[in-house]
Protein backbone atom coordinates (compact mmCIF):
# COMPACT_ATOMS: atom_id res chain seq x y z
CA UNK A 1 -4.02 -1.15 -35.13
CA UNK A 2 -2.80 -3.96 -33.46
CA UNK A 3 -4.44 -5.17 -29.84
CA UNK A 4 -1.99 -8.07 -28.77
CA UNK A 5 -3.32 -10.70 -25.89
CA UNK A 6 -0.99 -11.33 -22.35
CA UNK A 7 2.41 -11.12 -24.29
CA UNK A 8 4.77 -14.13 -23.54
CA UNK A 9 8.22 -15.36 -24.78
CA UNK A 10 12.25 -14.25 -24.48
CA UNK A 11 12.78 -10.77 -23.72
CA UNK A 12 15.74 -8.18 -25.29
CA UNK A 13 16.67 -7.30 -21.91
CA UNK A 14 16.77 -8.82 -18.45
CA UNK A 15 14.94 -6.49 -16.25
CA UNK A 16 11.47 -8.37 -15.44
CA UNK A 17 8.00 -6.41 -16.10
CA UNK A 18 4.43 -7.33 -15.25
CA UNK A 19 4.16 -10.92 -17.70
CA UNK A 20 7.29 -12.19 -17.50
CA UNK A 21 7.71 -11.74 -14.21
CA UNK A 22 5.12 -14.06 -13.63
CA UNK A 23 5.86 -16.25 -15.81
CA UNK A 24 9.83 -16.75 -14.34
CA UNK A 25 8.31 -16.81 -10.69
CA UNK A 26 5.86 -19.75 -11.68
CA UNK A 27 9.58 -22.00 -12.04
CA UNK A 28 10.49 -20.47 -8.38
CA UNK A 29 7.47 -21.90 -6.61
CA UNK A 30 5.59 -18.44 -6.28
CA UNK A 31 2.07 -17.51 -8.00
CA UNK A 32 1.99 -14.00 -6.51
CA UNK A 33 2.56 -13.30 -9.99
CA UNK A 34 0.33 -15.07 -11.76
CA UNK A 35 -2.82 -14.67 -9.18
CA UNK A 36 -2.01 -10.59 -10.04
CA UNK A 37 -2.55 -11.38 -14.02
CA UNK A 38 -6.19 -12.36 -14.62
CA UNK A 39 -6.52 -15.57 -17.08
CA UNK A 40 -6.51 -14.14 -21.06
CA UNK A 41 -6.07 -15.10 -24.14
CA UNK A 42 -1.86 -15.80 -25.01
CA UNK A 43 0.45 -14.29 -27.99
CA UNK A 44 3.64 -15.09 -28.33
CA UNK A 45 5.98 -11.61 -28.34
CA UNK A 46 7.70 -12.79 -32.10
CA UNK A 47 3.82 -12.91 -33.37
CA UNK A 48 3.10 -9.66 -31.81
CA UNK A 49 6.03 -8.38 -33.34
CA UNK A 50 5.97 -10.07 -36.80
CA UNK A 51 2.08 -9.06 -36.98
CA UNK A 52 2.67 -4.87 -36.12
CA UNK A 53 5.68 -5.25 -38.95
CA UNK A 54 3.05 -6.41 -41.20
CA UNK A 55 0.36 -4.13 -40.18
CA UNK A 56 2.73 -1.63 -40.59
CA UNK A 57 4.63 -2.38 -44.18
CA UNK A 58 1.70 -3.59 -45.96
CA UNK A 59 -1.03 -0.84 -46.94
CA UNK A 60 -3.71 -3.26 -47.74
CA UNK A 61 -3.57 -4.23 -44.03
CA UNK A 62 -4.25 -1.02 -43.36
CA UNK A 63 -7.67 1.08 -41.17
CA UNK A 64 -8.02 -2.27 -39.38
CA UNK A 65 -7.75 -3.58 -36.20
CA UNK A 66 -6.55 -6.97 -36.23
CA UNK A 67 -6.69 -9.03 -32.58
CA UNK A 68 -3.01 -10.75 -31.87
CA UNK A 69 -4.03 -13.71 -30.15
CA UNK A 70 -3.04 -17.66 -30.42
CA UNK A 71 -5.01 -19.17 -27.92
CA UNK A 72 -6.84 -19.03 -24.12
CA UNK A 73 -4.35 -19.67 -21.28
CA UNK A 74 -4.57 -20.21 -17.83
CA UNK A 75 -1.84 -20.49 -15.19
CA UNK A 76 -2.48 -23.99 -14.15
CA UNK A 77 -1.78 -24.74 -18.47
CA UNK A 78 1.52 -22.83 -17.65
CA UNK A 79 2.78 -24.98 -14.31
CA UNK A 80 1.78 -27.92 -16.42
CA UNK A 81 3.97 -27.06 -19.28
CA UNK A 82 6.89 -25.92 -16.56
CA UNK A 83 6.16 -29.46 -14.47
CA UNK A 84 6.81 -31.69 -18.18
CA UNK A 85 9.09 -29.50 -19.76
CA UNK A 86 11.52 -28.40 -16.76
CA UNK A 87 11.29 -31.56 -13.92
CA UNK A 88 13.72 -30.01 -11.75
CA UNK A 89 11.82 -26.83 -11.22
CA UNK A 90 9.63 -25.85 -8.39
CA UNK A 91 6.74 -25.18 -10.22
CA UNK A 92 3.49 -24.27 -7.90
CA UNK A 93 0.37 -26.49 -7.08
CA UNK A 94 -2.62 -25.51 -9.43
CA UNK A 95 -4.50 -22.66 -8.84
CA UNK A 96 -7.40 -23.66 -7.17
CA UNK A 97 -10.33 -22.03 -9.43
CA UNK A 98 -8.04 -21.01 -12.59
CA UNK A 99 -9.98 -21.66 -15.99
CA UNK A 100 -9.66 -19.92 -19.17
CA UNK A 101 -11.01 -16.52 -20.00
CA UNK A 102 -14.62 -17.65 -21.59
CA UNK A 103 -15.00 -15.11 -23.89
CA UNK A 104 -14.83 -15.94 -27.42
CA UNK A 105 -12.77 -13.91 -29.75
CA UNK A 106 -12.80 -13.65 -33.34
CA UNK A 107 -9.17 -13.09 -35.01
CA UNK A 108 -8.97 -15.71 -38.07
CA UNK A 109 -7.85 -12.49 -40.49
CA UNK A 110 -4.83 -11.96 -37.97
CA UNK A 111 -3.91 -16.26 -38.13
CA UNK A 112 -4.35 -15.65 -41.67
CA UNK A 113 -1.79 -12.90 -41.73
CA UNK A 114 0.59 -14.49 -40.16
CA UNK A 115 -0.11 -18.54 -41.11
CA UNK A 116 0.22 -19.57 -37.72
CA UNK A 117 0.74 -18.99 -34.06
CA UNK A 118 3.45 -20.01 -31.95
CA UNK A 119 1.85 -21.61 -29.00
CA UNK A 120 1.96 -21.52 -25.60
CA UNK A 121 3.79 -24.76 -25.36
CA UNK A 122 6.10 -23.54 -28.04
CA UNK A 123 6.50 -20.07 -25.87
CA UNK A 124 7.38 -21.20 -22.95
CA UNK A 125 9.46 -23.84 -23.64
CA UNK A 126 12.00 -21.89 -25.92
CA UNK A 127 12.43 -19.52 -23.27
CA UNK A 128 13.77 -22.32 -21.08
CA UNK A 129 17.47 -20.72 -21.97
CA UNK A 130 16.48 -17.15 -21.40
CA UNK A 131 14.66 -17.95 -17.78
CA UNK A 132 17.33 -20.32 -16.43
CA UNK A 133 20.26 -18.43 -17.87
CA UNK A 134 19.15 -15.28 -16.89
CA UNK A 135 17.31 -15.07 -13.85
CA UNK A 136 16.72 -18.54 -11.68
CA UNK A 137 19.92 -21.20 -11.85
């Protein structure tokens, strides 16, 4: 079993559910979005994916459950990745009050698995093409 974290990254189709919806509104000024989806821990969706193809092809990975998660997020890490990353966006103020989820999580079997995370930084940047393409510009 697989229990991925707030799933991020480019999507197979354009219609916009609960995540990425917040994520795309965070370059359009708005944090309606974002003040909806408590602070978490972060996965990139090609991890989640790459990690329940794993799970699922290799029988010694089997009768676990293995946590999908690269790191803690919070919004105000997310408008500063949009305000470097994408200058000419209209990325929000902070969040007044946004920190990190505090509780600690154990998942170095899944990081093993895979041999690495993609990060948040990583995430949201390569979906630059997807977001402006496809739903703001």
């Amino acid at each position: 079993t697989t229990l991925p974290g707030r799933t991020m990254g480019p999507m197979l189709h354009g219609a916009l559910s609960l995540t990425p919806g917040a994520v795309a509104s965070g370059l359009k000024n708005d944090t309606a979005g974002a003040k909806s989806l408590p602070n978490k821990w972060f996965v990139d969706v090609r991890d989640c994916s790459r990690e329940l193809f794993l799970a699922l092809t290799t029988p010694s990975l089997g009768g676990k459950r293995y946590l999908v998660v690269a790191e803690r997020f919070d919004w105000n890490q997310v408008y500063g990745i949009y305000r470097r990353n994408f200058p000419k966006a209209q990325v929000p103020e902070d969040i007044e009050g946004s920190e990190p989820w505090a509780q600690r999580l154990e998942f170095t079997e899944s990081t093993e698995i895979l041999g690495g995370w993609i990060s948040l930084k990583a995430s949201l940047t390569l979906v630059r093409a997807w977001v402006t393409e496809s739903l703001i510009w």
